[in-house]
PDB file of N, CA and C in Angstrom:
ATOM      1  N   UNK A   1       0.842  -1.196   0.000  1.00  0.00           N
ATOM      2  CA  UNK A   1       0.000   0.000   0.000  1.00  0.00           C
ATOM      3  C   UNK A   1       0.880   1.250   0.000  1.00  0.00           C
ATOM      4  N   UNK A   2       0.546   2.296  -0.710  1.00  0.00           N
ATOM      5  CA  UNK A   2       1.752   3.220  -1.033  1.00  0.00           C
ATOM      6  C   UNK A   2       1.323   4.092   0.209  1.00  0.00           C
ATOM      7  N   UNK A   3       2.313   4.582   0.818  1.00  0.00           N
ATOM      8  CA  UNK A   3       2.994   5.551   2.030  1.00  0.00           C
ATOM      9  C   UNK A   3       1.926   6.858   1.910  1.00  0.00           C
ATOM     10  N   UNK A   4       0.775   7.049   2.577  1.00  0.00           N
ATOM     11  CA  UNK A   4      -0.108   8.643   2.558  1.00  0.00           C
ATOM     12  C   UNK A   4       0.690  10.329   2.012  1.00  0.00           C
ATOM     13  N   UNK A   5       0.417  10.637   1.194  1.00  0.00           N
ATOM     14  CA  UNK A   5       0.993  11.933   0.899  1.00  0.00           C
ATOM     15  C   UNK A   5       0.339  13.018   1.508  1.00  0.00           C
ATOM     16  N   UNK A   6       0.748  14.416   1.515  1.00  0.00           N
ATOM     17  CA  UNK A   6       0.091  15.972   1.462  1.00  0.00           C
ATOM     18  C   UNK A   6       0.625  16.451   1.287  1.00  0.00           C
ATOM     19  N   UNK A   7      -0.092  18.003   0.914  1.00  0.00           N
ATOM     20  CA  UNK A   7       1.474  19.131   0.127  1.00  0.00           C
ATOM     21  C   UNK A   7       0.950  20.234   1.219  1.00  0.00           C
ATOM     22  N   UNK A   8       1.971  20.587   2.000  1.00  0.00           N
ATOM     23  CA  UNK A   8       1.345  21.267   3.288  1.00  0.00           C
ATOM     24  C   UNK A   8       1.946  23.043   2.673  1.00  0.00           C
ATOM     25  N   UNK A   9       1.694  23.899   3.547  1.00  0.00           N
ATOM     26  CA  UNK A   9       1.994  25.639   2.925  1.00  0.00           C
ATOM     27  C   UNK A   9       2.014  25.694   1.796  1.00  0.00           C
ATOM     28  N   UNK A  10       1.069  25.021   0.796  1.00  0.00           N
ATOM     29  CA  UNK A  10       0.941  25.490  -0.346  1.00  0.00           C
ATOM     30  C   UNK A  10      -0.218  26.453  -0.223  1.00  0.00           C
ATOM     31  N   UNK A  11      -0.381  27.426  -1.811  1.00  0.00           N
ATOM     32  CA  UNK A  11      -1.787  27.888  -2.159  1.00  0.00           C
ATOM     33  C   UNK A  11      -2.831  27.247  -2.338  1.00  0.00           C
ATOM     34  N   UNK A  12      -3.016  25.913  -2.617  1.00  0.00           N
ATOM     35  CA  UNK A  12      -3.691  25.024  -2.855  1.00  0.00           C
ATOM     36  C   UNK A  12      -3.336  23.366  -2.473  1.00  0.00           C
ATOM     37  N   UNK A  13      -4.716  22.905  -2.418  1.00  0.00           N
ATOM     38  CA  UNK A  13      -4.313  21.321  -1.766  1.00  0.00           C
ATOM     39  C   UNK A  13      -3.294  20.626  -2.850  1.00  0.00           C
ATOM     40  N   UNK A  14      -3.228  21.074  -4.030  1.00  0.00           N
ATOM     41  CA  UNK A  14      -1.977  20.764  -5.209  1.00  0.00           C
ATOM     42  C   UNK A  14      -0.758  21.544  -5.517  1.00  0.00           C
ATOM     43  N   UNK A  15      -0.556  22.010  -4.377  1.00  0.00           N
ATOM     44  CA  UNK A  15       0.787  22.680  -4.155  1.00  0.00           C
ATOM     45  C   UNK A  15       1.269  23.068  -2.989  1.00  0.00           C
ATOM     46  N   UNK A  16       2.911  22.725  -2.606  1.00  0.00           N
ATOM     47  CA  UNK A  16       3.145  23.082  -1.057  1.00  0.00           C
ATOM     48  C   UNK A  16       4.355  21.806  -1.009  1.00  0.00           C
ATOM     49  N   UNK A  17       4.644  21.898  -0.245  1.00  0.00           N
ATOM     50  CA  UNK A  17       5.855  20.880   0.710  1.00  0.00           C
ATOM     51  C   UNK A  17       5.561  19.501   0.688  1.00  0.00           C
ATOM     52  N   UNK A  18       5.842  18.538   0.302  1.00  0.00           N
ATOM     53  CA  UNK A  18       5.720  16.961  -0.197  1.00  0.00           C
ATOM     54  C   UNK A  18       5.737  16.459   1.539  1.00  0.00           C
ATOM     55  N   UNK A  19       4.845  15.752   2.461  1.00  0.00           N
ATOM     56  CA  UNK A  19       4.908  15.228   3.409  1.00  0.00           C
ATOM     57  C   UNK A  19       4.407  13.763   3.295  1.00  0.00           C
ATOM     58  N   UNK A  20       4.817  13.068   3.728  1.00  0.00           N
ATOM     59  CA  UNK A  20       4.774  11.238   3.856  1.00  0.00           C
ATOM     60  C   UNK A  20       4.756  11.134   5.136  1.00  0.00           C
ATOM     61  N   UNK A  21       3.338  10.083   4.927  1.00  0.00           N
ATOM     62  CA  UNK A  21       3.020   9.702   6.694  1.00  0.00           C
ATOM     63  C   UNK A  21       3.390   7.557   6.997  1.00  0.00           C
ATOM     64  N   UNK A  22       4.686   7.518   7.435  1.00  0.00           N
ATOM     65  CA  UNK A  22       5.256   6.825   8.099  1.00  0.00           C
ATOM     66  C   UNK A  22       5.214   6.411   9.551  1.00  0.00           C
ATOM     67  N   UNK A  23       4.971   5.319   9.865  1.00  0.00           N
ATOM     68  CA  UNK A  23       5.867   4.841  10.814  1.00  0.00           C
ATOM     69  C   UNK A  23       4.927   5.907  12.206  1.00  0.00           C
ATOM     70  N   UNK A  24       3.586   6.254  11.566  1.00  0.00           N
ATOM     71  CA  UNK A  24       2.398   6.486  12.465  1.00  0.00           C
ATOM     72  C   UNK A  24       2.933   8.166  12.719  1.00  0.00           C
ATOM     73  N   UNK A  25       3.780   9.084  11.774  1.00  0.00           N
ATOM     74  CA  UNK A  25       3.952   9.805  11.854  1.00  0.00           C
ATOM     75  C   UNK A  25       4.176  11.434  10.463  1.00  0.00           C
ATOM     76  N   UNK A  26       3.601  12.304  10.546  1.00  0.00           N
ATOM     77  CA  UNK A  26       3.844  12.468   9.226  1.00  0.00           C
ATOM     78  C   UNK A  26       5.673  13.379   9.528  1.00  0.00           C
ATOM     79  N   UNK A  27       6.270  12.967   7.800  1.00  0.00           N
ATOM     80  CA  UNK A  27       7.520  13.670   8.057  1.00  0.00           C
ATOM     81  C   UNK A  27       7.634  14.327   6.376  1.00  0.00           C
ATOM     82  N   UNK A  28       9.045  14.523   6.000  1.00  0.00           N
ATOM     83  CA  UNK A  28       9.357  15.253   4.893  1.00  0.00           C
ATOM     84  C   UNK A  28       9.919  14.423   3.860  1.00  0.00           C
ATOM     85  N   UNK A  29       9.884  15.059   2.704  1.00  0.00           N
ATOM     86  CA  UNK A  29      11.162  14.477   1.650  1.00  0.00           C
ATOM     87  C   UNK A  29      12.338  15.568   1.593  1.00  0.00           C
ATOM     88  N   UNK A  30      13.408  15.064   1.156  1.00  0.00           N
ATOM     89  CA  UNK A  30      14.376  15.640   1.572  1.00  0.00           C
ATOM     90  C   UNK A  30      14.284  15.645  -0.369  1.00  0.00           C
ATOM     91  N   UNK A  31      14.851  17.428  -0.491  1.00  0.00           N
ATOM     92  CA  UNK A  31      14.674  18.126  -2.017  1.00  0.00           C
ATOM     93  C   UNK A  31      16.454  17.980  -2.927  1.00  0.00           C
ATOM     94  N   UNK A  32      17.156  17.056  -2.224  1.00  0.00           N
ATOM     95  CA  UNK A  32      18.311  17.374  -3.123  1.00  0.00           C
ATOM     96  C   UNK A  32      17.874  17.278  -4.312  1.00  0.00           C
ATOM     97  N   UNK A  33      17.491  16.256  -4.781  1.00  0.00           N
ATOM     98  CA  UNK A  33      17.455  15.632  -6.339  1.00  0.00           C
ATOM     99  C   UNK A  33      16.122  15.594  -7.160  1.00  0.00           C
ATOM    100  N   UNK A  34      15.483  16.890  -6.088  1.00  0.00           N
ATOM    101  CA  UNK A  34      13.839  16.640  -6.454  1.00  0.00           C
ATOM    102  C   UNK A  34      14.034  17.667  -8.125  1.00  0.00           C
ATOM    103  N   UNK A  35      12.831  16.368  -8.620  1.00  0.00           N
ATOM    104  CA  UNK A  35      12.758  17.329 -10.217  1.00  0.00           C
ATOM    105  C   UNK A  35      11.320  17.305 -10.821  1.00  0.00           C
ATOM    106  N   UNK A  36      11.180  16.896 -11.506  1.00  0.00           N
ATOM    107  CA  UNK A  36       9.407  16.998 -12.420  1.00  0.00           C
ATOM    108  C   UNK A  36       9.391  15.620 -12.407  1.00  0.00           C
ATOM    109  N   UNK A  37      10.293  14.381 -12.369  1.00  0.00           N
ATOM    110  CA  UNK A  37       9.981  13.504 -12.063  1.00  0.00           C
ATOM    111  C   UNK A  37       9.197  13.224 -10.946  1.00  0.00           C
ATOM    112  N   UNK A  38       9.787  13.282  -9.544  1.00  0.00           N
ATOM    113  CA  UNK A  38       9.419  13.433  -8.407  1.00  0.00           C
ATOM    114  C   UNK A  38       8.178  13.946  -8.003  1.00  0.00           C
ATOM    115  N   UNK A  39       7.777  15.123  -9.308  1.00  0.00           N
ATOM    116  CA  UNK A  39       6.862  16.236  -8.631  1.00  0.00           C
ATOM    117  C   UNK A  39       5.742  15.209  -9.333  1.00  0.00           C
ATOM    118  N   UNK A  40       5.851  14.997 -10.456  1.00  0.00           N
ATOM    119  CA  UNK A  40       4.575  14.184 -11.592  1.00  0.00           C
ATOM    120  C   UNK A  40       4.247  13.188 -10.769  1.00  0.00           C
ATOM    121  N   UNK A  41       5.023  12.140 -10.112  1.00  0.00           N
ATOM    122  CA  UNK A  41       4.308  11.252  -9.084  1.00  0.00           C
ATOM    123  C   UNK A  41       3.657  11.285  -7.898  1.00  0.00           C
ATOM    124  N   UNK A  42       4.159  12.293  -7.144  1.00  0.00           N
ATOM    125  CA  UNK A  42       3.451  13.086  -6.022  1.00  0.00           C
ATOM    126  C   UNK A  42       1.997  13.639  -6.774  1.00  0.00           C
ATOM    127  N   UNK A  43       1.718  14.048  -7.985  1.00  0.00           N
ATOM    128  CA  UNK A  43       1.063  14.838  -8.116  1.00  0.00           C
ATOM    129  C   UNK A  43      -0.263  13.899  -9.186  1.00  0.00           C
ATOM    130  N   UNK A  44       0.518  12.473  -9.509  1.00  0.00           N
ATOM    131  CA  UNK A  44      -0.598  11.935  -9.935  1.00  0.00           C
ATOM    132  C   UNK A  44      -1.205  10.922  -8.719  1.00  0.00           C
ATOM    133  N   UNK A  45      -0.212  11.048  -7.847  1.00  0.00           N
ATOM    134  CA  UNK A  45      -0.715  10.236  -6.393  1.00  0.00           C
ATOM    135  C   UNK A  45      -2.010  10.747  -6.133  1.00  0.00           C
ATOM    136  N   UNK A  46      -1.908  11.915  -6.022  1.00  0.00           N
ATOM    137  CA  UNK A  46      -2.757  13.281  -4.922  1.00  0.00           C
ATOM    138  C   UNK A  46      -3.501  13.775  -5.877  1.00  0.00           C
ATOM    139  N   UNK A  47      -3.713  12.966  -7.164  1.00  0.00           N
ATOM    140  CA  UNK A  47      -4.809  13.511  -8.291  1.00  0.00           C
ATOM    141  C   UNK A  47      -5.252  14.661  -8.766  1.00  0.00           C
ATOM    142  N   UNK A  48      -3.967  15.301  -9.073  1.00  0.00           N
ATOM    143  CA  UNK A  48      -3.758  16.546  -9.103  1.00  0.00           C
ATOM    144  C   UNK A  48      -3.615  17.015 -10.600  1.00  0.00           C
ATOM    145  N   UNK A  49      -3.426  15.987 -11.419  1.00  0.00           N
ATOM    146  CA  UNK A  49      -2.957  16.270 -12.712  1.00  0.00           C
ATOM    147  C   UNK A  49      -1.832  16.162 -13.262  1.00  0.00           C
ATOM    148  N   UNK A  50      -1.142  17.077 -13.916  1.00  0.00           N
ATOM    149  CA  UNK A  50       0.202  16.482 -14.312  1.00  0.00           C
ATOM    150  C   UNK A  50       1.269  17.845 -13.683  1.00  0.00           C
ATOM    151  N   UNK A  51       2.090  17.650 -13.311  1.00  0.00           N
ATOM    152  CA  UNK A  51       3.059  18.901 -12.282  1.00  0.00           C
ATOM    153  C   UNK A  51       3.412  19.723 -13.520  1.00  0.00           C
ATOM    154  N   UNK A  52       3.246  21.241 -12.691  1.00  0.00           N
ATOM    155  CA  UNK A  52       3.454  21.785 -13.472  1.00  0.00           C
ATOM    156  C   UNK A  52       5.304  22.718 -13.532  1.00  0.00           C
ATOM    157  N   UNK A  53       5.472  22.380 -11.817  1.00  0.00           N
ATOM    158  CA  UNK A  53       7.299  22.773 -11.951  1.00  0.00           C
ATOM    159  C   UNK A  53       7.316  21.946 -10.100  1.00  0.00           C
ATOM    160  N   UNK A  54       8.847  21.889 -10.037  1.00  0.00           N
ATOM    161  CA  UNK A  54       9.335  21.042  -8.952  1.00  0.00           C
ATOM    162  C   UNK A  54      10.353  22.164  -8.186  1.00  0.00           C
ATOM    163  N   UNK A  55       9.957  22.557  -7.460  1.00  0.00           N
ATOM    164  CA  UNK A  55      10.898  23.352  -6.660  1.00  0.00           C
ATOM    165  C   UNK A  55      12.074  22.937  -5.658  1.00  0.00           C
ATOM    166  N   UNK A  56      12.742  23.905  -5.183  1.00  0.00           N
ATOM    167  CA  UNK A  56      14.110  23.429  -4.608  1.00  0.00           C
ATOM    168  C   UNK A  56      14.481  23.908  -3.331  1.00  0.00           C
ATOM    169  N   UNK A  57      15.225  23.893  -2.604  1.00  0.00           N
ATOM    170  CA  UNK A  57      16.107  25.080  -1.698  1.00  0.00           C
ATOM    171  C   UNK A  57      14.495  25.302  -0.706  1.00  0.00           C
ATOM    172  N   UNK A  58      13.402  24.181   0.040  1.00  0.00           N
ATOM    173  CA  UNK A  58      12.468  24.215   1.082  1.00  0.00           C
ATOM    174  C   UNK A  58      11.693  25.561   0.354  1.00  0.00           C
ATOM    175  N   UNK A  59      11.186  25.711  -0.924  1.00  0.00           N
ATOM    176  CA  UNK A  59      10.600  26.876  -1.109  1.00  0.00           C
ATOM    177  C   UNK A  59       9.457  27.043  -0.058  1.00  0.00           C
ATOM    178  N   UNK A  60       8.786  25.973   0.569  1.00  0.00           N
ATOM    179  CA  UNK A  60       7.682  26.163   1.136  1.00  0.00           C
ATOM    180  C   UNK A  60       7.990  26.066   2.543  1.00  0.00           C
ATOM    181  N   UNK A  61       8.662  26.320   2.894  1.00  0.00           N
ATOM    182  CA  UNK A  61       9.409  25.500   4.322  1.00  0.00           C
ATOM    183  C   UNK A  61       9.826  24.437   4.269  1.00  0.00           C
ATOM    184  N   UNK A  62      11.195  24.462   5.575  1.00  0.00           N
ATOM    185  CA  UNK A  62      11.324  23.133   6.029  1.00  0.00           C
ATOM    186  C   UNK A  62      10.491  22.158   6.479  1.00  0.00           C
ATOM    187  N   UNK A  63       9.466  22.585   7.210  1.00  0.00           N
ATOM    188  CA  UNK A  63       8.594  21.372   7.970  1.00  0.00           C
ATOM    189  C   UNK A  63       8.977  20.922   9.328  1.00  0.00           C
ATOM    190  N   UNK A  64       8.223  20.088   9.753  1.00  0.00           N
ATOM    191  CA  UNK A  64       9.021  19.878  11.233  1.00  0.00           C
ATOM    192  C   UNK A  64       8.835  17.866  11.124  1.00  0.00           C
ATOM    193  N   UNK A  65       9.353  17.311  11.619  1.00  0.00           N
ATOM    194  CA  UNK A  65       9.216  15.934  12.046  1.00  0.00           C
ATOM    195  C   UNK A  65      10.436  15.280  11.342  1.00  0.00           C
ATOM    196  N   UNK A  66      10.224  13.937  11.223  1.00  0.00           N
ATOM    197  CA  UNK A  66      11.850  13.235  10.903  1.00  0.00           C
ATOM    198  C   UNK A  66      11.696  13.612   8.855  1.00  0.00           C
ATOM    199  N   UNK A  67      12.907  13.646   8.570  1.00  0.00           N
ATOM    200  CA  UNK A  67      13.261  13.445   6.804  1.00  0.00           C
ATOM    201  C   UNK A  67      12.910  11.925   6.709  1.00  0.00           C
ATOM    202  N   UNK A  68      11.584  11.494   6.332  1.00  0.00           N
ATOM    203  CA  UNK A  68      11.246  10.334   5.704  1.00  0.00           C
ATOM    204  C   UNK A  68      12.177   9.638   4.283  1.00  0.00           C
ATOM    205  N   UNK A  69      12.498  10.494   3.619  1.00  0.00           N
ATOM    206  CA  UNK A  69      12.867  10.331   2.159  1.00  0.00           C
ATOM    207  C   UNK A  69      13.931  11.133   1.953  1.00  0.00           C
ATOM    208  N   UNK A  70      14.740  10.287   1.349  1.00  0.00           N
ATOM    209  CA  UNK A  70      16.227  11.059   0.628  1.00  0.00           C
ATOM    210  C   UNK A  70      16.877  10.270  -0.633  1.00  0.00           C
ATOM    211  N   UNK A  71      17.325  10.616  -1.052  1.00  0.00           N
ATOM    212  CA  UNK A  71      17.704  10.363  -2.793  1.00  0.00           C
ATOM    213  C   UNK A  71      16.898   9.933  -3.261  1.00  0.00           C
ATOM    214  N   UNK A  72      15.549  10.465  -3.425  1.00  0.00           N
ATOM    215  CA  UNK A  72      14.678  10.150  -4.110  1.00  0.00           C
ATOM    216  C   UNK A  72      15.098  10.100  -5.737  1.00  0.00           C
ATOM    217  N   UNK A  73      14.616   8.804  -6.349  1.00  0.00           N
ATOM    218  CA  UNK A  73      14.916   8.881  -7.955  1.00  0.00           C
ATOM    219  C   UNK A  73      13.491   8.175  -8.309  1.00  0.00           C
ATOM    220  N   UNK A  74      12.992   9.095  -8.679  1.00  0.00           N
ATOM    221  CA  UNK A  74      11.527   8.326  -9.869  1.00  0.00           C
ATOM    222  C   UNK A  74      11.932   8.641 -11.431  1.00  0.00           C
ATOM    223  N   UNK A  75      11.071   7.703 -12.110  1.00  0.00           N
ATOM    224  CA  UNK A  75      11.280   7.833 -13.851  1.00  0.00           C
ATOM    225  C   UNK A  75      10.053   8.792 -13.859  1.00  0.00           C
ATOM    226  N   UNK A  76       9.314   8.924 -13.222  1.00  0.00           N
ATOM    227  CA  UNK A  76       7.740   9.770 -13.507  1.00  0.00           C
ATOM    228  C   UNK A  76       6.826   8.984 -14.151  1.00  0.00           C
ATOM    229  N   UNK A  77       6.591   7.662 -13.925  1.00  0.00           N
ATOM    230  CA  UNK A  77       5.563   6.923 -14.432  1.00  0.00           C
ATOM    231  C   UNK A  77       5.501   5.804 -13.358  1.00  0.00           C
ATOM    232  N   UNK A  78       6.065   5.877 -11.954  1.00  0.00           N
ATOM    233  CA  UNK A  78       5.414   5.307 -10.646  1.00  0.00           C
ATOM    234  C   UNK A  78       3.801   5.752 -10.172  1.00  0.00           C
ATOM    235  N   UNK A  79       3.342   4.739  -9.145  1.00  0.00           N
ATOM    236  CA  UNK A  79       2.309   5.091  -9.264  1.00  0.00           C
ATOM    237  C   UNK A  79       1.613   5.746  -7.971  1.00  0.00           C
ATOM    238  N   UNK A  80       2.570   5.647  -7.177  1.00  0.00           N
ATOM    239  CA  UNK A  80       2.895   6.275  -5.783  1.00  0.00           C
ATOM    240  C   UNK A  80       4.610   6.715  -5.560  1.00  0.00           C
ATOM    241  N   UNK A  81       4.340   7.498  -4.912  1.00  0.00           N
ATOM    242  CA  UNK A  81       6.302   8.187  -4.148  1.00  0.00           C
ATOM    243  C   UNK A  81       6.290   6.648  -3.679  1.00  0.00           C
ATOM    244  N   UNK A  82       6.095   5.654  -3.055  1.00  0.00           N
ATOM    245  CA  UNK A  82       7.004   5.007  -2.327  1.00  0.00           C
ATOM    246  C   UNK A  82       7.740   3.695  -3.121  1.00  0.00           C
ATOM    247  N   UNK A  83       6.945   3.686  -4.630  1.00  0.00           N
ATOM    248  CA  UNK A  83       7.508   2.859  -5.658  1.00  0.00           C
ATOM    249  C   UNK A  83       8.791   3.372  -5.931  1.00  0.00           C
ATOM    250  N   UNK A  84       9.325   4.678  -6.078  1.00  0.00           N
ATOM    251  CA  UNK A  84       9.986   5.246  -6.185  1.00  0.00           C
ATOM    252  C   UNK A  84      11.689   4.864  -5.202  1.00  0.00           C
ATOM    253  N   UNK A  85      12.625   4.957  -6.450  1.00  0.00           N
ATOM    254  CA  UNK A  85      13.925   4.401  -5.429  1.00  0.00           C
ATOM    255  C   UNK A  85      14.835   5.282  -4.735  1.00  0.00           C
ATOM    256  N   UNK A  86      14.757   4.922  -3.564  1.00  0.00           N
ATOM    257  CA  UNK A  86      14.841   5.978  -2.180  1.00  0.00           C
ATOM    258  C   UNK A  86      16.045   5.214  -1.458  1.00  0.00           C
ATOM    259  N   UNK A  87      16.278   6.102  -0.415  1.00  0.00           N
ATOM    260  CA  UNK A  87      17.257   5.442   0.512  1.00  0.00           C
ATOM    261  C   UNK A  87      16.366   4.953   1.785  1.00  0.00           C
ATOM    262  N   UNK A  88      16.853   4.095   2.594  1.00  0.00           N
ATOM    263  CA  UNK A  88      16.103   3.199   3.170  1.00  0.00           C
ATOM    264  C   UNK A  88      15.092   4.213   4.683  1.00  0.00           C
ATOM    265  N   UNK A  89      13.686   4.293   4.364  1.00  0.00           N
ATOM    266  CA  UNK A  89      13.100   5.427   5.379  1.00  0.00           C
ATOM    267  C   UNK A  89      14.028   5.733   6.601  1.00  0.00           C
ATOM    268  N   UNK A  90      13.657   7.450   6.730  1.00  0.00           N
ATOM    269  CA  UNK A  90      14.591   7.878   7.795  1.00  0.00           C
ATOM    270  C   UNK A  90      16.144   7.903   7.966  1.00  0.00           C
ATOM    271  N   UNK A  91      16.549   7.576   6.386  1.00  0.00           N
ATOM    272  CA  UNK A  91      17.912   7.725   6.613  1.00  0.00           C
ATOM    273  C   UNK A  91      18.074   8.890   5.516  1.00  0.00           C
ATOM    274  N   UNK A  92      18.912   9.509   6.278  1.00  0.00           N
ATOM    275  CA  UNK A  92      19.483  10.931   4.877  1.00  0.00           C
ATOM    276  C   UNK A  92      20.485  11.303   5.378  1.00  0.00           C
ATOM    277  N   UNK A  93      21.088  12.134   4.217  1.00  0.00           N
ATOM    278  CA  UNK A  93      22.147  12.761   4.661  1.00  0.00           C
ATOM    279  C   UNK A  93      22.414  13.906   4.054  1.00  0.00           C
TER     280      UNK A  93
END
């Protein structure tokens, strides 16, 4: 079952800060390598349509709770973020 998403301080429920609820907690993705890949799967998760740009550098804030996700790499045709090849939850660097 793929990992719960939300896009929190956005303008809209389809835009804002990528959060994943883990491990009975919600936390973050960590943005090194985030691109339109990344954003298109988050965004056909959350039935949003197709992304229209992937931002960088916490445009929306940091967030608060643990970094769920780091080196995130999607092709953009997963069907949830957690198909997506990641480093093993809660580990980043």
């Amino acid at each position: 079952e793929p990992a719960p998403l939300r896009l929190a301080d956005g303008l809209s429920h389809c835009s804002g800060r990528v959060e994943v609820f883990h491990g009975q907690r919600w936390g973050t993705v960590c943005d090194d390598a985030w691109d339109l890949a990344e954003a298109e799967v988050v965004c056909r998760q959350l039935g949003c349509g197709n992304a229209l740009s992937a931002t960088h550098a916490a445009s929306f804030g940091q967030g608060s709770g643990p970094i769920w996700l780091d080196d995130l790499k999607c092709t953009g045709t997963e069907g949830s973020l957690s198909q997506c090849r990641a480093a093993p939850w809660g580990r980043h660097n």
